[in-house]
Protein backbone atom coordinates (compact mmCIF):
# COMPACT_ATOMS: atom_id res chain seq x y z
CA UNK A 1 87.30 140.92 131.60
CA UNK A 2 88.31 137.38 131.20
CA UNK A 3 85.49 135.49 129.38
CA UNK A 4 84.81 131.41 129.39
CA UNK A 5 82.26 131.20 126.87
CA UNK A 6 80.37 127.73 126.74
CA UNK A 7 78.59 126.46 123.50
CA UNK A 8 77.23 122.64 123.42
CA UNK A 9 75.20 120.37 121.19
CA UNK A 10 73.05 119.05 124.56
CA UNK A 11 69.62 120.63 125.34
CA UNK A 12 69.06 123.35 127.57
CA UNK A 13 69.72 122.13 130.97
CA UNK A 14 67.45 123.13 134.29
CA UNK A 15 68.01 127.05 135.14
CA UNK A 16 69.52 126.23 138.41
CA UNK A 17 71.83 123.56 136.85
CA UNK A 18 73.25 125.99 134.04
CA UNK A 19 73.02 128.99 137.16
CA UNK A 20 74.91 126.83 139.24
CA UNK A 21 77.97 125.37 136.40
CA UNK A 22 78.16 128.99 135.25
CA UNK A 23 79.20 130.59 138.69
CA UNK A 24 81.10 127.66 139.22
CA UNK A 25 82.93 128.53 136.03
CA UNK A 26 83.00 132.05 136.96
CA UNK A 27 84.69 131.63 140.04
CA UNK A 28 86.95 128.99 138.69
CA UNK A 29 87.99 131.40 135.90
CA UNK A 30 89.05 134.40 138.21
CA UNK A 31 91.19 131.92 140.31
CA UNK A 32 93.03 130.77 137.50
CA UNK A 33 94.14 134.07 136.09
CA UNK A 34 93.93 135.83 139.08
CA UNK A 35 91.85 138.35 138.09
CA UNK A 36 88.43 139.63 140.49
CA UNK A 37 85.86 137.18 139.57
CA UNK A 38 83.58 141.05 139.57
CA UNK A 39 85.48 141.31 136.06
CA UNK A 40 84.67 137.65 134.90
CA UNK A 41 81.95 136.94 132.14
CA UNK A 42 80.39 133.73 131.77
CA UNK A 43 78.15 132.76 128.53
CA UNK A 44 76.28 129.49 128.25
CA UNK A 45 74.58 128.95 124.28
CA UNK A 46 72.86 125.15 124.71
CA UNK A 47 71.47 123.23 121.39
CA UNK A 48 73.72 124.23 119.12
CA UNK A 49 73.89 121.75 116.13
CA UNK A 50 77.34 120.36 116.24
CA UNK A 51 79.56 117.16 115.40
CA UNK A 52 82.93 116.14 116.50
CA UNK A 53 84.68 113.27 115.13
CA UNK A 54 81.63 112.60 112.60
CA UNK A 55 78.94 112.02 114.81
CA UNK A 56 76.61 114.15 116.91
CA UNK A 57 77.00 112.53 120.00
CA UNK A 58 77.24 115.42 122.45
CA UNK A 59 80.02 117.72 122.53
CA UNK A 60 81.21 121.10 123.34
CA UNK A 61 83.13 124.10 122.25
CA UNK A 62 84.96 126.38 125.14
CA UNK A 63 85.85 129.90 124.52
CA UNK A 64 88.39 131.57 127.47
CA UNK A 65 89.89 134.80 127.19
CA UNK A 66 91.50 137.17 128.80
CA UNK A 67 93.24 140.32 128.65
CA UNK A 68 97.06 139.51 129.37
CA UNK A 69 99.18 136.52 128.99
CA UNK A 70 98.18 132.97 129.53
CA UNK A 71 101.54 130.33 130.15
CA UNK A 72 101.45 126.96 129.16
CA UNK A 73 100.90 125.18 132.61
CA UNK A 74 97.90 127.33 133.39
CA UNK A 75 96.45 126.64 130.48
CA UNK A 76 97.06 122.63 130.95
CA UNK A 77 95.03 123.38 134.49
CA UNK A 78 92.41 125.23 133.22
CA UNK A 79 91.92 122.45 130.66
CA UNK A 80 91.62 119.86 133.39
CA UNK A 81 89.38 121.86 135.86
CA UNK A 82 86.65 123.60 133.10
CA UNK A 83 87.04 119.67 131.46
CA UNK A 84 86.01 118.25 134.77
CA UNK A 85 83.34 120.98 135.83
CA UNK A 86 81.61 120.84 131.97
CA UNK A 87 81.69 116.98 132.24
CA UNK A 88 79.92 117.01 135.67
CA UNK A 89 77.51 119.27 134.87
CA UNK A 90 76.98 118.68 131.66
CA UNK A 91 77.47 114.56 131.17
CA UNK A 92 79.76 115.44 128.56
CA UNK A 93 82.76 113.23 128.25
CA UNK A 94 86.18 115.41 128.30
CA UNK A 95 87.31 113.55 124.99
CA UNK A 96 84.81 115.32 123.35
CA UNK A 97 84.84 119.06 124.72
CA UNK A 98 87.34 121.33 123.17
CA UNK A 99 88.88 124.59 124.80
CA UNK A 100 90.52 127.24 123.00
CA UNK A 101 92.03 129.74 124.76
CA UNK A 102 93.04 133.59 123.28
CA UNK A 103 95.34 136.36 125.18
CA UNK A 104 93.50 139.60 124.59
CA UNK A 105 95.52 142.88 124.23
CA UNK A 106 94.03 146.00 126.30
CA UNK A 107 93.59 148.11 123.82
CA UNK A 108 91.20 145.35 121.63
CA UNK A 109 88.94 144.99 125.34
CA UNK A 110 86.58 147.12 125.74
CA UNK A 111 84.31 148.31 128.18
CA UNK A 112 82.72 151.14 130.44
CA UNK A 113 83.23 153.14 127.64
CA UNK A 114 86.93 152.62 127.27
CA UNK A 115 88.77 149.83 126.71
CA UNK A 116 91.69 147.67 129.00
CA UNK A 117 95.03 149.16 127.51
């Protein structure tokens, strides 16, 4: 159930190059919080009309969540690595990518008809 959800201002990419940054992510994402990556959810929305510090030069918006408790030092990690990976893949320069990252309680997760707590 952890979730990195990407959103960016550049045009839609090659399939094989958003394929390849999204499993990348995925297994990235599982390492971090230690969860199976066969729980991890990756979503990729490209062309999305954005600014960031008054001017449209490309940017991006990073979504990660996760059912549990995230500690400060992971976070700073993940922030480094998912900077690094969108910047490669993306051309996007890590001053302009922001991550925000939300603990999820069990009970507000669902899926497979239930939910996580």
């Amino acid at each position: 159930m952890p979730l990195i959800k990407v959103q960016t201002s550049v045009s839609t990419p090659e399939k094989a190059e958003i394929e390849a940054m999204l499993k990348n992510l995925s297994g990235k994402l599982a390492k971090h919080t230690g969860k199976p990556e066969s729980y991890v959810m990756t979503a990729f929305e490209p062309g999305i009309p954005m600014t960031f510090a008054g001017n449209t030069d490309p940017v991006c918006y990073v979504e990660i969540k996760s059912v549990g408790t995230m500690k400060p030092d992971q976070t700073q990690v993940m922030s480094q690595d998912f900077c690094q990976e969108i910047n490669q893949a993306l051309g996007i320069p890590k001053n302009r990518i922001y991550i925000e990252f939300n603990d999820a309680k069990g009970y507000m997760w669902g899926w497979n008809g239930t939910t996580f707590g």
